[in-house]
PDB file of N, CA and C in Angstrom:
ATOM      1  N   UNK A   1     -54.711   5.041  23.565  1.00  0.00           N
ATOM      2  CA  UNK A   1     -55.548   4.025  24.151  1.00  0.00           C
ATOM      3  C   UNK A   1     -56.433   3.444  23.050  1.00  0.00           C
ATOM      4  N   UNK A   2     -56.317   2.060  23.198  1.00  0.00           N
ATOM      5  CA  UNK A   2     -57.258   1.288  21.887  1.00  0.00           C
ATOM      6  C   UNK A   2     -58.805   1.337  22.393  1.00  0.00           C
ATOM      7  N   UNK A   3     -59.720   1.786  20.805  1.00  0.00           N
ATOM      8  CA  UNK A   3     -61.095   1.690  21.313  1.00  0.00           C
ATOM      9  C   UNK A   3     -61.038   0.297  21.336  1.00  0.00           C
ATOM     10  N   UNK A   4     -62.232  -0.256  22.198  1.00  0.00           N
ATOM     11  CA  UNK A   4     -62.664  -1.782  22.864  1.00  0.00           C
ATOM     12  C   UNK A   4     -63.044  -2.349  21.499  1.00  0.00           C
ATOM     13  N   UNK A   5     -63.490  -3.434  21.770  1.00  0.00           N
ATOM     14  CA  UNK A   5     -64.837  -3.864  20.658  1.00  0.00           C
ATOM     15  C   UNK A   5     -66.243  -3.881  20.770  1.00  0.00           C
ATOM     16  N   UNK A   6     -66.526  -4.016  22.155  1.00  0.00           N
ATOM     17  CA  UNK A   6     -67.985  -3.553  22.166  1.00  0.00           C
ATOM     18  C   UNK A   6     -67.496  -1.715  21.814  1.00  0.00           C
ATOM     19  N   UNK A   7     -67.185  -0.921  21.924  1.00  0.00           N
ATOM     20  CA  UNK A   7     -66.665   0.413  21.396  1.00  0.00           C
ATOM     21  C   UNK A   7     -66.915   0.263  20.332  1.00  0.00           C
ATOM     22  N   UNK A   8     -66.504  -0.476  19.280  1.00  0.00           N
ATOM     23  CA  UNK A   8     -66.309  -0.042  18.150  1.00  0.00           C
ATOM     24  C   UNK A   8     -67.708  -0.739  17.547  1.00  0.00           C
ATOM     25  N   UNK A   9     -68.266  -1.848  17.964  1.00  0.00           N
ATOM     26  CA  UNK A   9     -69.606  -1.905  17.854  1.00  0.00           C
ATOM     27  C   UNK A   9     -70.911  -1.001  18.068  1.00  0.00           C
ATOM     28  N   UNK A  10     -70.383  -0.440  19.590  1.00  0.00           N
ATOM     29  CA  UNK A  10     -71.288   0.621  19.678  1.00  0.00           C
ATOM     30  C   UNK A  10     -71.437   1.718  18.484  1.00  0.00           C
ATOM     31  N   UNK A  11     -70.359   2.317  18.140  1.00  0.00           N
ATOM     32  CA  UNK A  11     -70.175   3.368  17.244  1.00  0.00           C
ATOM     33  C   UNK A  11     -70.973   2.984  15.978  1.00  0.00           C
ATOM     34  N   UNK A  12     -70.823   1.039  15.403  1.00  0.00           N
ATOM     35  CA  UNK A  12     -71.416   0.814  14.240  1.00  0.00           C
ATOM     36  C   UNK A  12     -72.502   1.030  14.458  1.00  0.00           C
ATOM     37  N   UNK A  13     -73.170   0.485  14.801  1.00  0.00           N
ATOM     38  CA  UNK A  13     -74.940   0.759  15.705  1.00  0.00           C
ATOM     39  C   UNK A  13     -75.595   2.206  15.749  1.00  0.00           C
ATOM     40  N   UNK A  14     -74.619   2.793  16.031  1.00  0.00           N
ATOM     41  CA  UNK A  14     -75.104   4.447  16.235  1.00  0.00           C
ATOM     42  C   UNK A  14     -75.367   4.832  14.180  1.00  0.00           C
ATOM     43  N   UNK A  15     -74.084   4.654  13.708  1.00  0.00           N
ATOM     44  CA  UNK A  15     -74.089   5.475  12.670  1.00  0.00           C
ATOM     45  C   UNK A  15     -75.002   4.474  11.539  1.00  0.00           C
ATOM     46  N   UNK A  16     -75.454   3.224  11.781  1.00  0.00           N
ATOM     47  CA  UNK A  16     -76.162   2.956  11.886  1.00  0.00           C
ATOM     48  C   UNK A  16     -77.551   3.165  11.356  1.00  0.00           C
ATOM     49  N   UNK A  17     -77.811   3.343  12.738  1.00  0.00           N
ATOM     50  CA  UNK A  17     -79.256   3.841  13.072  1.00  0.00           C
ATOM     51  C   UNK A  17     -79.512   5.524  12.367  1.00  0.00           C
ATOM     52  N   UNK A  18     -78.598   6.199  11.939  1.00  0.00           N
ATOM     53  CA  UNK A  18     -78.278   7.835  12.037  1.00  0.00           C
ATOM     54  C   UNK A  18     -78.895   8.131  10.055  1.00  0.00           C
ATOM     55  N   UNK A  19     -77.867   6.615   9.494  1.00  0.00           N
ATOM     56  CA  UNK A  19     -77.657   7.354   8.265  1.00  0.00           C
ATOM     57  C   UNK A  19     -79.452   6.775   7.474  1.00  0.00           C
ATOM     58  N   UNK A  20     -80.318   8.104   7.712  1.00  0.00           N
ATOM     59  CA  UNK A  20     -81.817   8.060   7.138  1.00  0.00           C
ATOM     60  C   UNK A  20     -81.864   8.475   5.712  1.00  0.00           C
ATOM     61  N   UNK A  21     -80.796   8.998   5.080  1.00  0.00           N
ATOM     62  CA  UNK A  21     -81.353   9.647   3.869  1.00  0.00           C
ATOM     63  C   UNK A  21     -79.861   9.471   3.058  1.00  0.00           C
ATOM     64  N   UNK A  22     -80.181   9.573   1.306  1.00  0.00           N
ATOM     65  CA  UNK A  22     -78.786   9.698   0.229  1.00  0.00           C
ATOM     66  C   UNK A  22     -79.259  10.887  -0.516  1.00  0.00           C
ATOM     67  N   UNK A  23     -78.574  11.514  -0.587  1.00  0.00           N
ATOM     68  CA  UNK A  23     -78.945  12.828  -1.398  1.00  0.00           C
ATOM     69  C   UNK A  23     -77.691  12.500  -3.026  1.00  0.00           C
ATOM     70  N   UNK A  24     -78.719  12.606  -4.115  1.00  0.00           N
ATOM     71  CA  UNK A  24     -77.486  12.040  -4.846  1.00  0.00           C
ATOM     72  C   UNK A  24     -77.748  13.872  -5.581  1.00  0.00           C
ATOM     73  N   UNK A  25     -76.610  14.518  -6.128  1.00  0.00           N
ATOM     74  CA  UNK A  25     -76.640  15.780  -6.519  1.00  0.00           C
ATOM     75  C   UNK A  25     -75.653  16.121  -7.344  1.00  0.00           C
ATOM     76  N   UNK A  26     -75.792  17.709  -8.042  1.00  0.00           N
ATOM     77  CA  UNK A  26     -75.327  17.487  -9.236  1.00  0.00           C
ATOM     78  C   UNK A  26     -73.963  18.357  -9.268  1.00  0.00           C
ATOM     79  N   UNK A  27     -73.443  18.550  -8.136  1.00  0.00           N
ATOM     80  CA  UNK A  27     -72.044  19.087  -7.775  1.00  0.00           C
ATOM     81  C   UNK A  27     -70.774  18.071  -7.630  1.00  0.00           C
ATOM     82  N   UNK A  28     -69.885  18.450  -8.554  1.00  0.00           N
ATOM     83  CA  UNK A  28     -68.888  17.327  -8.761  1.00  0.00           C
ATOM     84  C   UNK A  28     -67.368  17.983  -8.423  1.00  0.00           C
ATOM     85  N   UNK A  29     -67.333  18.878  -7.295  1.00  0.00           N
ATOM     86  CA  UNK A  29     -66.764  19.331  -6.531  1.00  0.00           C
ATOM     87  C   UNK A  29     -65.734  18.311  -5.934  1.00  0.00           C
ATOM     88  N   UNK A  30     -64.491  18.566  -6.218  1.00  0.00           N
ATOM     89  CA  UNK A  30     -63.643  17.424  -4.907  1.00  0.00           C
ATOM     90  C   UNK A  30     -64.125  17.437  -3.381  1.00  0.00           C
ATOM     91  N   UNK A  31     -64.359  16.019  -3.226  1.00  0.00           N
ATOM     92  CA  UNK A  31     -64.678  16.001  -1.660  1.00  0.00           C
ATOM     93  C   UNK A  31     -63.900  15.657  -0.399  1.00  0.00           C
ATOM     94  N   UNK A  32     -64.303  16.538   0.404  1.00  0.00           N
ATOM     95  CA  UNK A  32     -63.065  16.947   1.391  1.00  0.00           C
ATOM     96  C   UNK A  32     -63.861  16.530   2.630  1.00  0.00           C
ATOM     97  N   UNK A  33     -62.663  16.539   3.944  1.00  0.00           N
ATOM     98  CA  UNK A  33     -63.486  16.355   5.640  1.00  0.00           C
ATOM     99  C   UNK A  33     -63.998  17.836   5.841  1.00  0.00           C
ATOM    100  N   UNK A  34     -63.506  18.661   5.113  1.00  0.00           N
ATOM    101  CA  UNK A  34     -64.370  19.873   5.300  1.00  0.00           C
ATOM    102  C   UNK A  34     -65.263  20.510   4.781  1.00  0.00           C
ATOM    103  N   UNK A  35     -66.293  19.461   3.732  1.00  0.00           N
ATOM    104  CA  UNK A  35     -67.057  19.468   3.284  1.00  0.00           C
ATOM    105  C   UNK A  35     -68.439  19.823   3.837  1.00  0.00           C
ATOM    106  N   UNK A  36     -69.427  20.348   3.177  1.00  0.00           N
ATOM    107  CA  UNK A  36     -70.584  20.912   4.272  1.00  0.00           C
ATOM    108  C   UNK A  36     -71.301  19.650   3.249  1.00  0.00           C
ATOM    109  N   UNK A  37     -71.298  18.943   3.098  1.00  0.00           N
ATOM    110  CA  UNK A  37     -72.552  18.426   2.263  1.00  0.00           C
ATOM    111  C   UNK A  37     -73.015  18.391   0.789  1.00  0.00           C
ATOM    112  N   UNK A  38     -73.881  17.831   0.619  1.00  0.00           N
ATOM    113  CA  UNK A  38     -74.793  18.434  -0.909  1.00  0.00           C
ATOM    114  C   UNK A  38     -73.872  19.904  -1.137  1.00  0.00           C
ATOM    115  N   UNK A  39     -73.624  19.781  -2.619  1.00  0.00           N
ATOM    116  CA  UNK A  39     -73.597  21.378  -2.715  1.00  0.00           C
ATOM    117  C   UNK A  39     -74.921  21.733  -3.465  1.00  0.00           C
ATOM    118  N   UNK A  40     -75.158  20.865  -4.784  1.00  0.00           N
ATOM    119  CA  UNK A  40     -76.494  21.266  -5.640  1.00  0.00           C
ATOM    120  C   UNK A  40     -77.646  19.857  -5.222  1.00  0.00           C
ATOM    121  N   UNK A  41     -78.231  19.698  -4.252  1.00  0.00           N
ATOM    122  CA  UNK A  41     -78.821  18.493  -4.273  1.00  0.00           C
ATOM    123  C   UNK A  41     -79.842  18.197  -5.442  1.00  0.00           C
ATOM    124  N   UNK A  42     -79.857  17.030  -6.135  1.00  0.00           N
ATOM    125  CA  UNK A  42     -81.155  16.155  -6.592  1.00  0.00           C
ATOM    126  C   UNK A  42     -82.255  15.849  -6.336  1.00  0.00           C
ATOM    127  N   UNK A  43     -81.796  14.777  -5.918  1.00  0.00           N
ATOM    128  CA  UNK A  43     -83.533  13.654  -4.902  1.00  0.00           C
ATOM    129  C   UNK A  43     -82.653  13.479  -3.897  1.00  0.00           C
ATOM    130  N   UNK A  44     -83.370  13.495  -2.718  1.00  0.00           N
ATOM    131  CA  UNK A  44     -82.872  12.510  -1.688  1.00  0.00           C
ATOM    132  C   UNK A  44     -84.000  11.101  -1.406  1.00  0.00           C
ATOM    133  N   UNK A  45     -83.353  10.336  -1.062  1.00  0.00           N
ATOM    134  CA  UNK A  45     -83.745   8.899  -1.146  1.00  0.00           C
ATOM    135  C   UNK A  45     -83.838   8.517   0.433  1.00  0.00           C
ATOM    136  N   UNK A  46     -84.736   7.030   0.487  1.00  0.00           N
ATOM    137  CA  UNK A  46     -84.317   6.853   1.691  1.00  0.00           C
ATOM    138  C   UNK A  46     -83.407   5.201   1.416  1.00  0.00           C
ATOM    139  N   UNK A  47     -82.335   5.192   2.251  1.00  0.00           N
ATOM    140  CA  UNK A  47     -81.662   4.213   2.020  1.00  0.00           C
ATOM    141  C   UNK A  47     -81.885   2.924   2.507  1.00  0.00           C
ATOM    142  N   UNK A  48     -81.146   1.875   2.389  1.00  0.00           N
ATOM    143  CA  UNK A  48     -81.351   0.508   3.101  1.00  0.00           C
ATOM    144  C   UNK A  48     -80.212   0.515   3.796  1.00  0.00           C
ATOM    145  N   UNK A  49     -80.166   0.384   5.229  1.00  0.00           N
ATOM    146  CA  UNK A  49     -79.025   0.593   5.969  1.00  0.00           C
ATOM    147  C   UNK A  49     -78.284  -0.669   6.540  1.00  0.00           C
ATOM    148  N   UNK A  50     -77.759  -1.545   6.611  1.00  0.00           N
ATOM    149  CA  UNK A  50     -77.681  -2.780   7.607  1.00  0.00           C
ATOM    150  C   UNK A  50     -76.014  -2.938   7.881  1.00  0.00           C
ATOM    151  N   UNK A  51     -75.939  -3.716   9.330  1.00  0.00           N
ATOM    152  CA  UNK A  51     -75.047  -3.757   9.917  1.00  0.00           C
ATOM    153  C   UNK A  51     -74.164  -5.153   9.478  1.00  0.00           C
ATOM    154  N   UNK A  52     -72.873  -5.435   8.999  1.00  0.00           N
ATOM    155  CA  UNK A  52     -72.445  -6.560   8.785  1.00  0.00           C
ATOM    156  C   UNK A  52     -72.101  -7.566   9.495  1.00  0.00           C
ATOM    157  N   UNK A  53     -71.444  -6.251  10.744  1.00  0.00           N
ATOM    158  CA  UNK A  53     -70.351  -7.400  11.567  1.00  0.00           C
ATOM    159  C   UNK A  53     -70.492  -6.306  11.891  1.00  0.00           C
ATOM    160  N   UNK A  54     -69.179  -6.689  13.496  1.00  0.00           N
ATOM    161  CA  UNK A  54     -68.591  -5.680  14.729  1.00  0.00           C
ATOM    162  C   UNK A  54     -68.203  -4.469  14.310  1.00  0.00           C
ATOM    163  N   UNK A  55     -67.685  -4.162  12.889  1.00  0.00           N
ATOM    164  CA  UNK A  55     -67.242  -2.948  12.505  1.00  0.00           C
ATOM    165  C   UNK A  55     -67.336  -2.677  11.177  1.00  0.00           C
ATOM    166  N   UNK A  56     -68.390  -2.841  10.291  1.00  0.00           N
ATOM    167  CA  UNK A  56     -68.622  -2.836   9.027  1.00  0.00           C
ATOM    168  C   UNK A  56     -70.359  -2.627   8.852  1.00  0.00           C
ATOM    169  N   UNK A  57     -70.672  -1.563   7.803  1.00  0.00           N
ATOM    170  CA  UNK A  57     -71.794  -0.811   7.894  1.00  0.00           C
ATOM    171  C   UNK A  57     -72.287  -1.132   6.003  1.00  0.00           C
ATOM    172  N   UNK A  58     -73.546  -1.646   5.760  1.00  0.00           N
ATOM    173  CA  UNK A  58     -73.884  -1.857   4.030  1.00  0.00           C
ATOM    174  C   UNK A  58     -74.854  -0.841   4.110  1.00  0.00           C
ATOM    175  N   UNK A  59     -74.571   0.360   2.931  1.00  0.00           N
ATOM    176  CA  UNK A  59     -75.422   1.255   2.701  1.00  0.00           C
ATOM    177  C   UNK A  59     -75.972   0.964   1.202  1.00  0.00           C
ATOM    178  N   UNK A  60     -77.137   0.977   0.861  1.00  0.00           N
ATOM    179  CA  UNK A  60     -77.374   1.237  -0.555  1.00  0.00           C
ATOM    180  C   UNK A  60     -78.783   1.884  -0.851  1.00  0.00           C
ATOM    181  N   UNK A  61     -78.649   2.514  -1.874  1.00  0.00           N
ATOM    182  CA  UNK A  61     -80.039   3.385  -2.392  1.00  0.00           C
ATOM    183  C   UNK A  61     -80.175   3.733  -3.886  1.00  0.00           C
ATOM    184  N   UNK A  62     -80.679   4.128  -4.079  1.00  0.00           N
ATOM    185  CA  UNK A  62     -80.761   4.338  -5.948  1.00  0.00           C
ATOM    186  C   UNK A  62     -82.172   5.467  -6.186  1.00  0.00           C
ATOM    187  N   UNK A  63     -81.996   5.932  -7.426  1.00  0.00           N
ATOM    188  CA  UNK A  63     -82.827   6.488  -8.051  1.00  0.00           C
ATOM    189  C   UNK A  63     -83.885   6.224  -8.552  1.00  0.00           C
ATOM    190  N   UNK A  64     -85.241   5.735  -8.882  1.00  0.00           N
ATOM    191  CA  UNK A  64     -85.454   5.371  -9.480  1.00  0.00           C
ATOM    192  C   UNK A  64     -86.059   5.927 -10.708  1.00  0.00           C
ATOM    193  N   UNK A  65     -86.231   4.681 -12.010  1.00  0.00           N
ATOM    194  CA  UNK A  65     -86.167   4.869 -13.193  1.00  0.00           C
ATOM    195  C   UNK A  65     -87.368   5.621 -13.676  1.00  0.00           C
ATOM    196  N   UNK A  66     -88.215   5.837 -12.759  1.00  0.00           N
ATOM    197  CA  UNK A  66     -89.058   6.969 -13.329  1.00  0.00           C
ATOM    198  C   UNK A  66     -88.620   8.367 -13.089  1.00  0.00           C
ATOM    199  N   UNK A  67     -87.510   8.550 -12.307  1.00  0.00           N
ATOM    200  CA  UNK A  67     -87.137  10.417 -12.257  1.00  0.00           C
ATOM    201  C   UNK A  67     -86.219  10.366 -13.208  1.00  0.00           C
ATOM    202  N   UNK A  68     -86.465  11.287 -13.790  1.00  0.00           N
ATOM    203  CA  UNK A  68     -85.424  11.741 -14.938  1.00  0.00           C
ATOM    204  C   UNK A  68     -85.142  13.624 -14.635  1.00  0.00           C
ATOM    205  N   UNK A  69     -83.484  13.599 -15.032  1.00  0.00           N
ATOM    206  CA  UNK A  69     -83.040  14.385 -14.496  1.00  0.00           C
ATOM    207  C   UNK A  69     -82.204  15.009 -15.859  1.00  0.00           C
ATOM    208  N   UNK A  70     -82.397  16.397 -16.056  1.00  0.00           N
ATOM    209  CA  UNK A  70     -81.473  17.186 -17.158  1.00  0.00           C
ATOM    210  C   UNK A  70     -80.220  16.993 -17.299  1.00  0.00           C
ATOM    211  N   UNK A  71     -79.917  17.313 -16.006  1.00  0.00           N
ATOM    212  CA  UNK A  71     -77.963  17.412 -15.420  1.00  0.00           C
ATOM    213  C   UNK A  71     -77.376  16.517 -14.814  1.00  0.00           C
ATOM    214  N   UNK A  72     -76.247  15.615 -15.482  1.00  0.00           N
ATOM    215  CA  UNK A  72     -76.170  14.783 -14.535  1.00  0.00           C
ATOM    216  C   UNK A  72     -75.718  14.570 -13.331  1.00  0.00           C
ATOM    217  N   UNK A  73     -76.331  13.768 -13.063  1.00  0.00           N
ATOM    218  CA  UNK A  73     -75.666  13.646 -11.258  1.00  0.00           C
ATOM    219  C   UNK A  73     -74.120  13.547 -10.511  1.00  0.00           C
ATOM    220  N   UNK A  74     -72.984  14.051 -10.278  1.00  0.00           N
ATOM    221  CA  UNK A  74     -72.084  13.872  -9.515  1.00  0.00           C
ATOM    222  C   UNK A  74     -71.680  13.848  -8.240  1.00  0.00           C
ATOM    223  N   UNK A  75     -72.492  13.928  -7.549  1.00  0.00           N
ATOM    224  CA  UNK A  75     -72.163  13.292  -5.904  1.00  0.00           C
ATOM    225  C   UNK A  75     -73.370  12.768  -5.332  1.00  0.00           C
ATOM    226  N   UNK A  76     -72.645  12.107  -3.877  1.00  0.00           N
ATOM    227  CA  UNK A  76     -73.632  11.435  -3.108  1.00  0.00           C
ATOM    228  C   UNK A  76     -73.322  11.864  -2.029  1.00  0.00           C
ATOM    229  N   UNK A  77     -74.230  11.852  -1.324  1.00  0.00           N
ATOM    230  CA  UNK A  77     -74.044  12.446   0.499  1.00  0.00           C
ATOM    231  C   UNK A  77     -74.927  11.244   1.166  1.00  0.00           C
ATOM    232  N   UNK A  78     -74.290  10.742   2.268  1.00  0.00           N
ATOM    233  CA  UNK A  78     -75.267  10.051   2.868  1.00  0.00           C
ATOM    234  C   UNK A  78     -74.863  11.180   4.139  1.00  0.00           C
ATOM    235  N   UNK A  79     -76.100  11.020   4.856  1.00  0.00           N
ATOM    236  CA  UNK A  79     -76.970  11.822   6.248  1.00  0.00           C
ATOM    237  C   UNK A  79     -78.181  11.902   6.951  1.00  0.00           C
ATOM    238  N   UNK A  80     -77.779  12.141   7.895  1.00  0.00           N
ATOM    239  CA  UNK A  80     -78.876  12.063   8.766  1.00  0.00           C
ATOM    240  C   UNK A  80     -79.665  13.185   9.119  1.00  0.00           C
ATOM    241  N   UNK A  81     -80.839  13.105   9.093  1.00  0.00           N
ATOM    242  CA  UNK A  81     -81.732  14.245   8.912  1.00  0.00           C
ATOM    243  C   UNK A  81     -82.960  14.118  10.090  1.00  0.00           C
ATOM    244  N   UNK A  82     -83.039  14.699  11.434  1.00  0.00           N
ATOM    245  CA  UNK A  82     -83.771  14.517  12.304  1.00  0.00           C
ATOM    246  C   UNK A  82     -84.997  14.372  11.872  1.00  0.00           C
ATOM    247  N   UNK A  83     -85.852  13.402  12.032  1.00  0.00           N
ATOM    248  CA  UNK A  83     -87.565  13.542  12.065  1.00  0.00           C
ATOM    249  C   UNK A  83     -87.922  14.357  12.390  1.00  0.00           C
ATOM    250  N   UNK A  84     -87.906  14.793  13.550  1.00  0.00           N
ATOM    251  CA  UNK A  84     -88.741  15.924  14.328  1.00  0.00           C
ATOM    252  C   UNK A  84     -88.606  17.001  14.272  1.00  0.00           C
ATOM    253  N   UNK A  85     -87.002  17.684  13.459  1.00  0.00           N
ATOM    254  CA  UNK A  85     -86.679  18.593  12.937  1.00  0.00           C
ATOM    255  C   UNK A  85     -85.820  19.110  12.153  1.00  0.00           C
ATOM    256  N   UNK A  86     -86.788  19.701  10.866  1.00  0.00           N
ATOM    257  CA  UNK A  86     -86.230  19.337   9.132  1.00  0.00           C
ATOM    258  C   UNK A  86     -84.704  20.367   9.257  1.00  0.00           C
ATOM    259  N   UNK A  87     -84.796  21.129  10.160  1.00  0.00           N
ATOM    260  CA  UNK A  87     -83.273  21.984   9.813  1.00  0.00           C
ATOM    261  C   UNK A  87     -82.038  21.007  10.345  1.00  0.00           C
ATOM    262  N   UNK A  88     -82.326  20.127  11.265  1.00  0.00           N
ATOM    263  CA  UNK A  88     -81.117  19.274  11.925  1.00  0.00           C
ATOM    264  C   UNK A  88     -80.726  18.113  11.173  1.00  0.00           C
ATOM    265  N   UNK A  89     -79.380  18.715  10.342  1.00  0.00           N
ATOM    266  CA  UNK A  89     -79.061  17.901   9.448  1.00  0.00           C
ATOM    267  C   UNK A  89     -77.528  17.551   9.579  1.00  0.00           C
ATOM    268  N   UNK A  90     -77.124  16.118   9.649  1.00  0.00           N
ATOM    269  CA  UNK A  90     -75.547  16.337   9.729  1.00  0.00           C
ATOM    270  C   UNK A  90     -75.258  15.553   8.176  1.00  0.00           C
ATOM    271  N   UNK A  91     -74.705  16.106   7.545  1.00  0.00           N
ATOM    272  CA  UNK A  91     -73.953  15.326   6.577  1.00  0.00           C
ATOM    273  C   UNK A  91     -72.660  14.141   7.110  1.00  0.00           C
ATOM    274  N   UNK A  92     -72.832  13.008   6.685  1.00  0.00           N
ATOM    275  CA  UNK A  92     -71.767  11.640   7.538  1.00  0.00           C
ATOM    276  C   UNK A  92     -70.490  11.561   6.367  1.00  0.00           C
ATOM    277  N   UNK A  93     -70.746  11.400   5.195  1.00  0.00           N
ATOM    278  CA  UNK A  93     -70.252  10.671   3.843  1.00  0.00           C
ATOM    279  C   UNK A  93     -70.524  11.597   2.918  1.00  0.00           C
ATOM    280  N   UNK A  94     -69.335  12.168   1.809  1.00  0.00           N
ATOM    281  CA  UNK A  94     -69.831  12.726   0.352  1.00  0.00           C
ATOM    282  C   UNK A  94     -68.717  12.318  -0.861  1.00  0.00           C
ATOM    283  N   UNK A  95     -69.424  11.088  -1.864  1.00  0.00           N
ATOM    284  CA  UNK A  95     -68.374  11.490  -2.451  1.00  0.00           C
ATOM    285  C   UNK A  95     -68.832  11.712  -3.850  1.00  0.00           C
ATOM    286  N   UNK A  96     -67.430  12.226  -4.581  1.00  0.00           N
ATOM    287  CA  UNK A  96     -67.921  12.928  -6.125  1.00  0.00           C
ATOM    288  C   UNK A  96     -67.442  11.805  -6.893  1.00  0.00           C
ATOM    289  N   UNK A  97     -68.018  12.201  -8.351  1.00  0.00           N
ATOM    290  CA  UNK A  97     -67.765  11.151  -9.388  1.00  0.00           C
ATOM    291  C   UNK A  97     -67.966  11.699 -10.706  1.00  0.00           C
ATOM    292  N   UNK A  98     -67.364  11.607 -11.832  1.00  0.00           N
ATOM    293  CA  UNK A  98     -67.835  11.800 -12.943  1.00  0.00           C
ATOM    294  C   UNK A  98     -69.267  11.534 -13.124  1.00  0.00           C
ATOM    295  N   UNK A  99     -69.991  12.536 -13.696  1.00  0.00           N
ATOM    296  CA  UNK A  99     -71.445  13.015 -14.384  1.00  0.00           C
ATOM    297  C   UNK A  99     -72.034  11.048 -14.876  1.00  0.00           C
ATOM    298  N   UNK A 100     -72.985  11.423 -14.578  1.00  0.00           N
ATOM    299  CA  UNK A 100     -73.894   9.667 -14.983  1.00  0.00           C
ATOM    300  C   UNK A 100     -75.599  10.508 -14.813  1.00  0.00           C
ATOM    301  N   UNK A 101     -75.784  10.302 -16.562  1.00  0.00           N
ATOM    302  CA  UNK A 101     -77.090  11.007 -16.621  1.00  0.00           C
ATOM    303  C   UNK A 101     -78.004  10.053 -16.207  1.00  0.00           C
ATOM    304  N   UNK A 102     -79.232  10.777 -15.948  1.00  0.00           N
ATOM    305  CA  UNK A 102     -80.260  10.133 -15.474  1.00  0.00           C
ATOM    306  C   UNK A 102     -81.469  10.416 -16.203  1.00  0.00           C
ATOM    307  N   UNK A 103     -81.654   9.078 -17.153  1.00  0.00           N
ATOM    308  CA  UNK A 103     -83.156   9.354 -18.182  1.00  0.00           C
ATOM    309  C   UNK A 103     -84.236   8.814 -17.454  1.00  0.00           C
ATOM    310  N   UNK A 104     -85.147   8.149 -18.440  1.00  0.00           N
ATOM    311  CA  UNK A 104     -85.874   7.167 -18.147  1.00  0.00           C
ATOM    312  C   UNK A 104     -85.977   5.618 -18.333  1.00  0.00           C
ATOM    313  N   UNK A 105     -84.287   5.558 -18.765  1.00  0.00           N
ATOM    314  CA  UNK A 105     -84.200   4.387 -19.024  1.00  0.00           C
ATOM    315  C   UNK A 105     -83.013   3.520 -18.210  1.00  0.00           C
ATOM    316  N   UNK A 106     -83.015   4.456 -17.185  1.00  0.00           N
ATOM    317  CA  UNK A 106     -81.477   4.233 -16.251  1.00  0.00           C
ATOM    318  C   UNK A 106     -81.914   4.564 -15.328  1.00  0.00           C
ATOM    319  N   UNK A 107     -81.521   3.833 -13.842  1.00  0.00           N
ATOM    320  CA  UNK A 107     -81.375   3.635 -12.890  1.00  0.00           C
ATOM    321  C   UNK A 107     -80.460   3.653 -11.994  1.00  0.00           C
ATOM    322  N   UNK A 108     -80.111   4.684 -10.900  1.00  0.00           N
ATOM    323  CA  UNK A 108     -78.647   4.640 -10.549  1.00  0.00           C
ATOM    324  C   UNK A 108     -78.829   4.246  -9.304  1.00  0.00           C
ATOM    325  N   UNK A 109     -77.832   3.302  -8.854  1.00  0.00           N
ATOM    326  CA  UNK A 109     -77.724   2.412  -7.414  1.00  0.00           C
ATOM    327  C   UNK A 109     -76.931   2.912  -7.277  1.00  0.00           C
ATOM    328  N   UNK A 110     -76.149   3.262  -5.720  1.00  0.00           N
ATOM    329  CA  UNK A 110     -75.084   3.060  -4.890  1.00  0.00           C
ATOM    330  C   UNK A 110     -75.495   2.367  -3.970  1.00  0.00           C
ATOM    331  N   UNK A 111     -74.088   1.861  -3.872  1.00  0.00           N
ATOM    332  CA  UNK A 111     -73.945   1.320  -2.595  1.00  0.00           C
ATOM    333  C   UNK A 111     -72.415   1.294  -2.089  1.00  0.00           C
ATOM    334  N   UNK A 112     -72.299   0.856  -0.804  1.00  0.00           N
ATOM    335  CA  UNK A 112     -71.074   1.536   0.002  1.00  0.00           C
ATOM    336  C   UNK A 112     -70.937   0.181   1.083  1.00  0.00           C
ATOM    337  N   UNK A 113     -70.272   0.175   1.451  1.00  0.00           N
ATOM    338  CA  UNK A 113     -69.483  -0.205   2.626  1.00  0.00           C
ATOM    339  C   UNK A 113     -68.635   0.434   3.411  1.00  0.00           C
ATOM    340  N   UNK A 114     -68.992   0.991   4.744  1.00  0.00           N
ATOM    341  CA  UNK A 114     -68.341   1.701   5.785  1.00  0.00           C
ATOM    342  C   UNK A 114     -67.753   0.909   6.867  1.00  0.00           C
ATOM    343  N   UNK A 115     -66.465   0.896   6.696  1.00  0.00           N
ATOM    344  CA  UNK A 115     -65.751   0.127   7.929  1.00  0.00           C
ATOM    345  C   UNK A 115     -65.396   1.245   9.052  1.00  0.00           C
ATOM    346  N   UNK A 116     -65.820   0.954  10.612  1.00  0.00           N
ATOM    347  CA  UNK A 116     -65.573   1.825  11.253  1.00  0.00           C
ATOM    348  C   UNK A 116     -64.143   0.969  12.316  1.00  0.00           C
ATOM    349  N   UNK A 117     -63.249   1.700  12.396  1.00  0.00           N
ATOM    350  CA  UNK A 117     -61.828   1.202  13.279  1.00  0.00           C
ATOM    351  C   UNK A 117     -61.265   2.188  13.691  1.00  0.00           C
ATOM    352  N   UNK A 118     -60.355   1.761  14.590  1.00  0.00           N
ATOM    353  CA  UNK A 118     -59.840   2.496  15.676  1.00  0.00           C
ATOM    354  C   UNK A 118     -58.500   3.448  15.004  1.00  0.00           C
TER     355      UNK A 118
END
């Protein structure tokens, strides 16, 4: 059975509203659906979230150029992390990447595009 389109709108809206935080970290682990998340987290950030269209999601966040970091960074997790309670955490998104150090003279952005379909 095909999801609708208000369906598949709904779903954008939800995840949405959900994804509050980017944890960028320094585990460069292959990433899998059976992934728990962060393995070594960094900083977590808070992201800019916005909706494109009926089924397309713009995530982006970055570091900024005043944290400087020893090790470099290889993954990103985006997730949602309840306000009201710091243990309720779902990890949505993780992916790995070759090492990209982080001085004080660099700045690291991601950004993403999430298409959600049936």
């Amino acid at each position: 059975m095909p999801l609708l389109l208000e369906g598949t709108r709904f779903l954008v809206d939800q995840l949405a509203a959900r994804i509050n935080e980017v944890v960028f970290g320094f585990d460069g682990s292959l990433a899998t659906q059976d992934d728990g998340g962060a393995g070594q987290p960094g900083i977590v950030v808070t992201p800019t979230v916005r909706v494109i269209d009926d089924t397309s999601i713009f995530v982006e966040a970055s570091v900024p150029i005043t944290e400087v970091f020893t090790r470099p960074f290889r993954e990103v997790v985006l997730q949602y992390r309840n306000p009201s309670d710091d243990t309720d955490t779902t990890a949505i998104f993780r992916y790995a990447y070759n090492g990209i150090n982080k001085d004080s003279d660099t700045e690291i952005r991601f950004s993403a595009i999430i298409e959600v379909s049936e």
